[in-house]
N, C-alpha and C. Protein backbone atom coordinates (compact mmCIF):
# COMPACT_ATOMS: atom_id res chain seq x y z
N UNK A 1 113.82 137.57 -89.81
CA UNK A 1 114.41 137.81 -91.12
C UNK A 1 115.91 137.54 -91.13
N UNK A 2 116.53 137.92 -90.55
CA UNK A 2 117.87 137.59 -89.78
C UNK A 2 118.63 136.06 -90.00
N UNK A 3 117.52 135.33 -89.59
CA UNK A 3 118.27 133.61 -89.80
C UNK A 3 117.91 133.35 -91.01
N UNK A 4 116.87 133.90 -91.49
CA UNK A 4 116.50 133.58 -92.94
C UNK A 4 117.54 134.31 -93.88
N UNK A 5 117.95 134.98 -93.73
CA UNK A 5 118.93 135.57 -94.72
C UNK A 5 120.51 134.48 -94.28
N UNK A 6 120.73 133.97 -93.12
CA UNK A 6 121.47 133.53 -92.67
C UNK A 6 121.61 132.34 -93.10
N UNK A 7 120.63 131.36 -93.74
CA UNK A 7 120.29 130.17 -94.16
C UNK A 7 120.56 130.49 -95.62
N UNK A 8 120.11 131.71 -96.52
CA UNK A 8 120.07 132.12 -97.43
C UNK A 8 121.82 132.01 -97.91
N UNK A 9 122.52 132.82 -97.53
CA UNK A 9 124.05 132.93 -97.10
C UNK A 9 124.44 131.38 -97.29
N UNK A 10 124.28 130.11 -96.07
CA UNK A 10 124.28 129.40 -96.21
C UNK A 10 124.72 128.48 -97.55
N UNK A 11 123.15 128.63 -98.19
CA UNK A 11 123.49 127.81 -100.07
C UNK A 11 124.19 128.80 -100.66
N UNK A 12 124.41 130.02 -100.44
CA UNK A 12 125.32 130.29 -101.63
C UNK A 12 126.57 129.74 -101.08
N UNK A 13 127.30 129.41 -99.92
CA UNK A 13 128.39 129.52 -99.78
C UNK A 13 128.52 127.42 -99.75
N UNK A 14 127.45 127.10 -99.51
CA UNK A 14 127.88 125.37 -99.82
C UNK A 14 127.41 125.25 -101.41
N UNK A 15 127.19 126.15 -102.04
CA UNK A 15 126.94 125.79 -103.42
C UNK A 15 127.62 124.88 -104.29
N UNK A 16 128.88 124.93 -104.23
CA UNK A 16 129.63 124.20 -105.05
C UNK A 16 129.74 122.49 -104.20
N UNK A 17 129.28 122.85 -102.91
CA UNK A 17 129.57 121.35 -102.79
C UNK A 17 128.30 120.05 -102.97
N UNK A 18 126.98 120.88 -103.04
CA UNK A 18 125.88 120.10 -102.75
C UNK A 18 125.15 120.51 -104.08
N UNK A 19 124.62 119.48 -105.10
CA UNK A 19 123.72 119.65 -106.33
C UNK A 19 122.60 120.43 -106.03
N UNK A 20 121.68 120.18 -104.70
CA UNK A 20 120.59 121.00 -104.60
C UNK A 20 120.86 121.11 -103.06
N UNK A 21 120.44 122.74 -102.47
CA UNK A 21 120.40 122.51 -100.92
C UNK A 21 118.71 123.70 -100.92
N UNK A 22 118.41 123.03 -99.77
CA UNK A 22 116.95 123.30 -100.25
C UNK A 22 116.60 123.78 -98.79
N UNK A 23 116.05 125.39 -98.33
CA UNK A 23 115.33 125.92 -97.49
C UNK A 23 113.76 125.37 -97.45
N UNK A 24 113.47 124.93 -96.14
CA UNK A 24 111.96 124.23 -96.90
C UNK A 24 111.52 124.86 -94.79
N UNK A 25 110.73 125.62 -94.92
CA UNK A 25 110.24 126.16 -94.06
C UNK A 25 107.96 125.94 -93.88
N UNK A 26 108.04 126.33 -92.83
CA UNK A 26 106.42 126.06 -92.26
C UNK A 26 105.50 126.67 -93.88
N UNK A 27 105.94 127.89 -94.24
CA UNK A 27 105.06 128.58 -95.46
C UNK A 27 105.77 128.82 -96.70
N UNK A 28 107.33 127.80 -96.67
CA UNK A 28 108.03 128.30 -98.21
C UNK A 28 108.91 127.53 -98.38
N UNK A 29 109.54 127.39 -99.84
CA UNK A 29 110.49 126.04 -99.92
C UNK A 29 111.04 127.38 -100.91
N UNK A 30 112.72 126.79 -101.03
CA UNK A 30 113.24 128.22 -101.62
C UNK A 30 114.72 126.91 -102.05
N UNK A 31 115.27 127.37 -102.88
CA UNK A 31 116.79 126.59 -103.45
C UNK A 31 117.02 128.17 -104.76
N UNK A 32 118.14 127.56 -105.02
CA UNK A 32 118.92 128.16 -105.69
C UNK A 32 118.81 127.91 -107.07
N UNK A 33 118.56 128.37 -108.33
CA UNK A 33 118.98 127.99 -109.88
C UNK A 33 120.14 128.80 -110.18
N UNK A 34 121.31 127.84 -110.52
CA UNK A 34 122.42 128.26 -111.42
C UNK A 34 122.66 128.30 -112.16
N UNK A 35 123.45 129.13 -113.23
CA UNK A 35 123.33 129.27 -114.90
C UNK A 35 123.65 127.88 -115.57
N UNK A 36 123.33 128.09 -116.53
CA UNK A 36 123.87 126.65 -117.67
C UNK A 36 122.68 125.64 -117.47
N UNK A 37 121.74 126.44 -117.31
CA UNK A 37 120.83 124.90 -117.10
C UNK A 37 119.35 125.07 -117.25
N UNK A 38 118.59 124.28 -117.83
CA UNK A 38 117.21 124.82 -117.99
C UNK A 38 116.69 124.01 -116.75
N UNK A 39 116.28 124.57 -116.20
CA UNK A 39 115.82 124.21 -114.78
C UNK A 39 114.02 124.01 -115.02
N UNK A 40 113.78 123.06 -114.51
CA UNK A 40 112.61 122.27 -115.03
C UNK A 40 111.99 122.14 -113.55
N UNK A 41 110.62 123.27 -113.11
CA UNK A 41 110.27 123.00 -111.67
C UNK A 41 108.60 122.53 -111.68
N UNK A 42 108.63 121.36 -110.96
CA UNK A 42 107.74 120.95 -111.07
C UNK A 42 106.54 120.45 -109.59
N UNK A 43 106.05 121.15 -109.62
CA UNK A 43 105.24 121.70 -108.47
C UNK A 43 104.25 120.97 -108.39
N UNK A 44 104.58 120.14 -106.91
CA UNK A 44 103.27 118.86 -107.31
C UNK A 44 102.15 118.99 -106.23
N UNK A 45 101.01 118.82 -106.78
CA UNK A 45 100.01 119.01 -105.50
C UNK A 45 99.19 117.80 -105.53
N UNK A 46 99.18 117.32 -104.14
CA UNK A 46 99.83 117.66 -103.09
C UNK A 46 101.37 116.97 -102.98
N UNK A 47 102.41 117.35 -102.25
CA UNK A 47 103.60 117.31 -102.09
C UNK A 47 103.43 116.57 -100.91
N UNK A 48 103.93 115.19 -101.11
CA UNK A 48 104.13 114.43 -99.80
C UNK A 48 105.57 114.72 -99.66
N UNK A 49 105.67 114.80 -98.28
CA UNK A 49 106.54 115.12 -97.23
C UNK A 49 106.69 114.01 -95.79
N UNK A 50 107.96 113.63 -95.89
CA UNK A 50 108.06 113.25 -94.62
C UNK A 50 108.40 113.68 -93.03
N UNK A 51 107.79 113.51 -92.19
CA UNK A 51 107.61 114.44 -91.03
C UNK A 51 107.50 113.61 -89.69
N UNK A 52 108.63 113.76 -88.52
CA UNK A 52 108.49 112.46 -87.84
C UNK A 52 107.40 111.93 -87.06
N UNK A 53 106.16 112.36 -87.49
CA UNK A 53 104.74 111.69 -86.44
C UNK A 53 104.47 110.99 -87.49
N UNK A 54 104.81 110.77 -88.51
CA UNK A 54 103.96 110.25 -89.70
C UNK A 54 104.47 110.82 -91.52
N UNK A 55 102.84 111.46 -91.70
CA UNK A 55 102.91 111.21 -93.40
C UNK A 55 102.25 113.16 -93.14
N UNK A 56 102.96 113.81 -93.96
CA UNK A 56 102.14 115.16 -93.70
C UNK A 56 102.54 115.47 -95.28
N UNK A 57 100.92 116.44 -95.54
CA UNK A 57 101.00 116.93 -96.72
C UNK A 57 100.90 118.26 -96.64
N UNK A 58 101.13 118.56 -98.09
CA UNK A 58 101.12 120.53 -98.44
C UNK A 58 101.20 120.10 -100.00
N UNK A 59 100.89 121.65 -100.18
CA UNK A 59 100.63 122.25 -101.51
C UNK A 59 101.54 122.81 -102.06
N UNK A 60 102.15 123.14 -103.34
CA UNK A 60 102.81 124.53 -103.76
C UNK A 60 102.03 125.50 -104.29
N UNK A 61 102.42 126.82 -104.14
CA UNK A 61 102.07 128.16 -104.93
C UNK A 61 100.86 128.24 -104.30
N UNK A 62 100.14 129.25 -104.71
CA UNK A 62 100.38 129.56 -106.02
C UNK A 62 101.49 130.55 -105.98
N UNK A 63 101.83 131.34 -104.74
CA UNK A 63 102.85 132.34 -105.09
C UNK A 63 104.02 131.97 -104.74
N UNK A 64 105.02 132.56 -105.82
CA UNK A 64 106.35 132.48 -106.30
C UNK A 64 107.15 133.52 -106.41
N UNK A 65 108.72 133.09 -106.37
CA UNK A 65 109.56 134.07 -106.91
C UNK A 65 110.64 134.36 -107.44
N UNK A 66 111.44 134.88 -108.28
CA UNK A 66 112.92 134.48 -108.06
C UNK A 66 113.59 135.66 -108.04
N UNK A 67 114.10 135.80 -106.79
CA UNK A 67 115.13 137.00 -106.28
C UNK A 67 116.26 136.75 -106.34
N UNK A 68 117.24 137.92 -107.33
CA UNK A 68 118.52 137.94 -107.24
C UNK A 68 119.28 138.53 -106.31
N UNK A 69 119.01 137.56 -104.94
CA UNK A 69 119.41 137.78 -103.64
C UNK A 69 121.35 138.33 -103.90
N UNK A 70 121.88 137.01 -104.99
CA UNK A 70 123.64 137.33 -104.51
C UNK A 70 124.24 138.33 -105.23
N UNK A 71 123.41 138.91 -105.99
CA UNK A 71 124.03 140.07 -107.17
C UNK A 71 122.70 140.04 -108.39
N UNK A 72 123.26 141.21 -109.59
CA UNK A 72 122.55 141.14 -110.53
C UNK A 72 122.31 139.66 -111.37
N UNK A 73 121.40 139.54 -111.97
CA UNK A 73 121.08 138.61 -112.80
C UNK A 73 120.55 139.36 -114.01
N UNK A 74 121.93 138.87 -115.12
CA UNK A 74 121.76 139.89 -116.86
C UNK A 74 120.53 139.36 -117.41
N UNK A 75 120.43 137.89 -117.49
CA UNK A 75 119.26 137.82 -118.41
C UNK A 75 118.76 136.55 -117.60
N UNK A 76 117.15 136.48 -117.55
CA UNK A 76 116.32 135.58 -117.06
C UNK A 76 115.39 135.29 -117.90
N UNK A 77 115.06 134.08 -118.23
CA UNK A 77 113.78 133.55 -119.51
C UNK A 77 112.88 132.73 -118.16
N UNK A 78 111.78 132.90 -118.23
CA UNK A 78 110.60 132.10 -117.65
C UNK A 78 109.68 131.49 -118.79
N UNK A 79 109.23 130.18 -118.35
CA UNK A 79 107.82 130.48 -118.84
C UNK A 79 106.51 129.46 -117.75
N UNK A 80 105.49 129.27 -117.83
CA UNK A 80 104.71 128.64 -116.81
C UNK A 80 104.36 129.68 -115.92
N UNK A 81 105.00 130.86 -115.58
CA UNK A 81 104.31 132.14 -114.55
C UNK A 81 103.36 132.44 -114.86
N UNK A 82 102.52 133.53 -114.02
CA UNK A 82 101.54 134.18 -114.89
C UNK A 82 102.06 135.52 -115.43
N UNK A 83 103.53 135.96 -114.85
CA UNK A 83 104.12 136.45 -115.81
C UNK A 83 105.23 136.27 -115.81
N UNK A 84 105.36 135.52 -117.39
CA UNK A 84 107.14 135.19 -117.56
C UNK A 84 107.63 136.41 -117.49
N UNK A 85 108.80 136.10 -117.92
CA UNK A 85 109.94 136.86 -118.26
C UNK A 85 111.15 136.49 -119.61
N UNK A 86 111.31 137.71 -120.00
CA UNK A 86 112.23 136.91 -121.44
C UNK A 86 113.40 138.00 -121.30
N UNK A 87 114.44 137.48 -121.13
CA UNK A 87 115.75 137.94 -121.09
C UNK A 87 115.98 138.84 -120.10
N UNK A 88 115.20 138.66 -118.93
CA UNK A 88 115.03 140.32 -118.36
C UNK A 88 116.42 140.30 -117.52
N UNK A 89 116.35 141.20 -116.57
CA UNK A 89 117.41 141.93 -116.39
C UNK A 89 116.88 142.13 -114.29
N UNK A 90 117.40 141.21 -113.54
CA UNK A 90 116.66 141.34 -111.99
C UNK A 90 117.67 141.79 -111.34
N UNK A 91 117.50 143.16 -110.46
CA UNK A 91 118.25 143.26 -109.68
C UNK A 91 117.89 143.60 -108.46
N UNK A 92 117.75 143.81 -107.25
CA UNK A 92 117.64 144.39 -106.17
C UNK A 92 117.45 146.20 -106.34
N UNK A 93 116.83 146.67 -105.98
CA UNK A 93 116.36 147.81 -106.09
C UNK A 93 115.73 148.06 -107.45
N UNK A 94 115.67 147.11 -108.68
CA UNK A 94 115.03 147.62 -109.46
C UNK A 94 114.22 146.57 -109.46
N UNK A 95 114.14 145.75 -111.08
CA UNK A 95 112.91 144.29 -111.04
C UNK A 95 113.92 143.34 -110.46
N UNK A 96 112.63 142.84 -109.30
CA UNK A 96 112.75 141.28 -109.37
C UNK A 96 111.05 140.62 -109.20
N UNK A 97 111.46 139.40 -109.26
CA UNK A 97 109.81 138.51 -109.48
C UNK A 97 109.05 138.08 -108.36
N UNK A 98 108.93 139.06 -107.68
CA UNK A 98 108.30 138.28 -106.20
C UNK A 98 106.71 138.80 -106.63
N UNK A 99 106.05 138.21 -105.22
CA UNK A 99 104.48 138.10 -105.95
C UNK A 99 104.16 137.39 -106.92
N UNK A 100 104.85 136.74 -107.77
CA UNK A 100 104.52 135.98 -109.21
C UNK A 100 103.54 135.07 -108.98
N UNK A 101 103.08 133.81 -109.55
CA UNK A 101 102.51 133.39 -109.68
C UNK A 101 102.26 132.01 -110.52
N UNK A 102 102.34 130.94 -110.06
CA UNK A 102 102.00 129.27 -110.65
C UNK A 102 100.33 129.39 -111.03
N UNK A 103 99.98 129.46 -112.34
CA UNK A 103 98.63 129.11 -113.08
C UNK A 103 98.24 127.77 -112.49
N UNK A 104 97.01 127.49 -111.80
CA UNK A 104 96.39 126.36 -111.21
C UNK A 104 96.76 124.65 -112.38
N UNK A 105 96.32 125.27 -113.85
CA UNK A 105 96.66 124.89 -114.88
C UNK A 105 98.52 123.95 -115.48
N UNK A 106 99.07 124.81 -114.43
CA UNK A 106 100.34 124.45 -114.89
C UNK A 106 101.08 123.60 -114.27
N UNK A 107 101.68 122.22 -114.81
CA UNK A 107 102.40 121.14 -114.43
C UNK A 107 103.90 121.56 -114.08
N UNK A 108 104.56 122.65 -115.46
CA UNK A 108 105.67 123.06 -114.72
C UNK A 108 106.34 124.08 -115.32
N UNK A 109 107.07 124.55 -114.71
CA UNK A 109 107.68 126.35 -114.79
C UNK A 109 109.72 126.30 -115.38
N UNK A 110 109.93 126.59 -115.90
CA UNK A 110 110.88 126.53 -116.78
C UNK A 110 111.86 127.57 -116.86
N UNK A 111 112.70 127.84 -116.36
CA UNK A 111 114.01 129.17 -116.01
C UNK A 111 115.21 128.65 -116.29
N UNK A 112 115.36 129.62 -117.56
CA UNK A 112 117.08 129.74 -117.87
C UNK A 112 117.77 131.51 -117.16
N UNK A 113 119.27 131.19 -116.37
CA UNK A 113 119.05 132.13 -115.98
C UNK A 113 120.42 132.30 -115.96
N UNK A 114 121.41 133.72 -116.59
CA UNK A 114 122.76 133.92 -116.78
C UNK A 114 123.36 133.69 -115.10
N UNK A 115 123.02 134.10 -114.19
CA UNK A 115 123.39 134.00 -112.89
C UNK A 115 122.70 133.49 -112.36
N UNK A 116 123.16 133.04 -110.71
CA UNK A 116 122.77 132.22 -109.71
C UNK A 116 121.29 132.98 -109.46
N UNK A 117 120.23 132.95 -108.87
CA UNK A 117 119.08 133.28 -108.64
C UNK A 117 118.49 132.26 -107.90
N UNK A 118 117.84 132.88 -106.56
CA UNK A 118 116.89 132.15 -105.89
C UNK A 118 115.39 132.20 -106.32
N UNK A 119 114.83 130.58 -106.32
CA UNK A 119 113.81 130.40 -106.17
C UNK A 119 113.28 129.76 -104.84
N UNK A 120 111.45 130.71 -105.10
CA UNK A 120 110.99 130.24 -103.45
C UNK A 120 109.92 130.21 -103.98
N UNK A 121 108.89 129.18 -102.99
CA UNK A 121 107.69 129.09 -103.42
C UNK A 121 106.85 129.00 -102.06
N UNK A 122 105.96 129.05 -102.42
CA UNK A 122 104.77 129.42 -100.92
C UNK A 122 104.58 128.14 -100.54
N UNK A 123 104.41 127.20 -99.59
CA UNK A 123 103.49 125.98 -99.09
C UNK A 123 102.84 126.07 -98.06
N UNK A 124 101.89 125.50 -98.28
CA UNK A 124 100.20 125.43 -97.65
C UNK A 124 100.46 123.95 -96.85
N UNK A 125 100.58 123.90 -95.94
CA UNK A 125 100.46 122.40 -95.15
C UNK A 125 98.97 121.90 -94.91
N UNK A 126 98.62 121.16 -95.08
CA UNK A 126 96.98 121.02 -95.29
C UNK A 126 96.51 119.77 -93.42
């Protein structure tokens, strides 16, 4: 848990220099959404990946999340979860969205969000 929070640390602190920096681990892919932006995620199955023996695939979701790892986050809009959220209010010790959930159904998931907030998603390497 330790390097993972350490990697976590990481994007917030190269944030300003890199458009997307992206944790992409054996069971989870995780980046950052920053305010001002309707962030448009689109979760493709299967997710080709390049990997140096070759061609390796995986899945996303179905489980999801977005934790306001660097501080509060005032207002969060979802939709595409199986449960959005509309204006809510995520903080550490009270709500945040882990456990959530990508509908088999759904092409893509949609978050406006007043503060920085991490998203992570589960992958299945097949």
């Amino acid at each position: 848990f330790d390097q993972e929070m350490a990697a976590v640390s990481s994007m917030y602190r190269w944030l300003s220099v890199f458009d997307r920096f992206v944790l992409l681990g054996s069971h989870a892919c995780s980046f950052l959404l920053q305010p001002g932006y309707t962030h448009k995620i689109r979760p493709v199955h299967p997710l080709h990946l390049a990997h140096h023996t070759g061609t390796l695939y995986a899945t996303e979701g179905p489980t999801c999340g977005l934790i306001p790892i660097g501080g509060k986050v005032h207002s969060l809009t979802s939709t595409g979860l199986q449960w959005d959220m509309h204006e809510a209010t995520l903080q550490l010790g009270a709500l945040i969205s882990s456990s959530n959930h990508i509908p088999p159904n759904v092409s893509e998931v949609t978050v406006v969000t007043s503060d920085t907030v991490l998203w992570t998603v589960q992958m299945h390497v097949l």
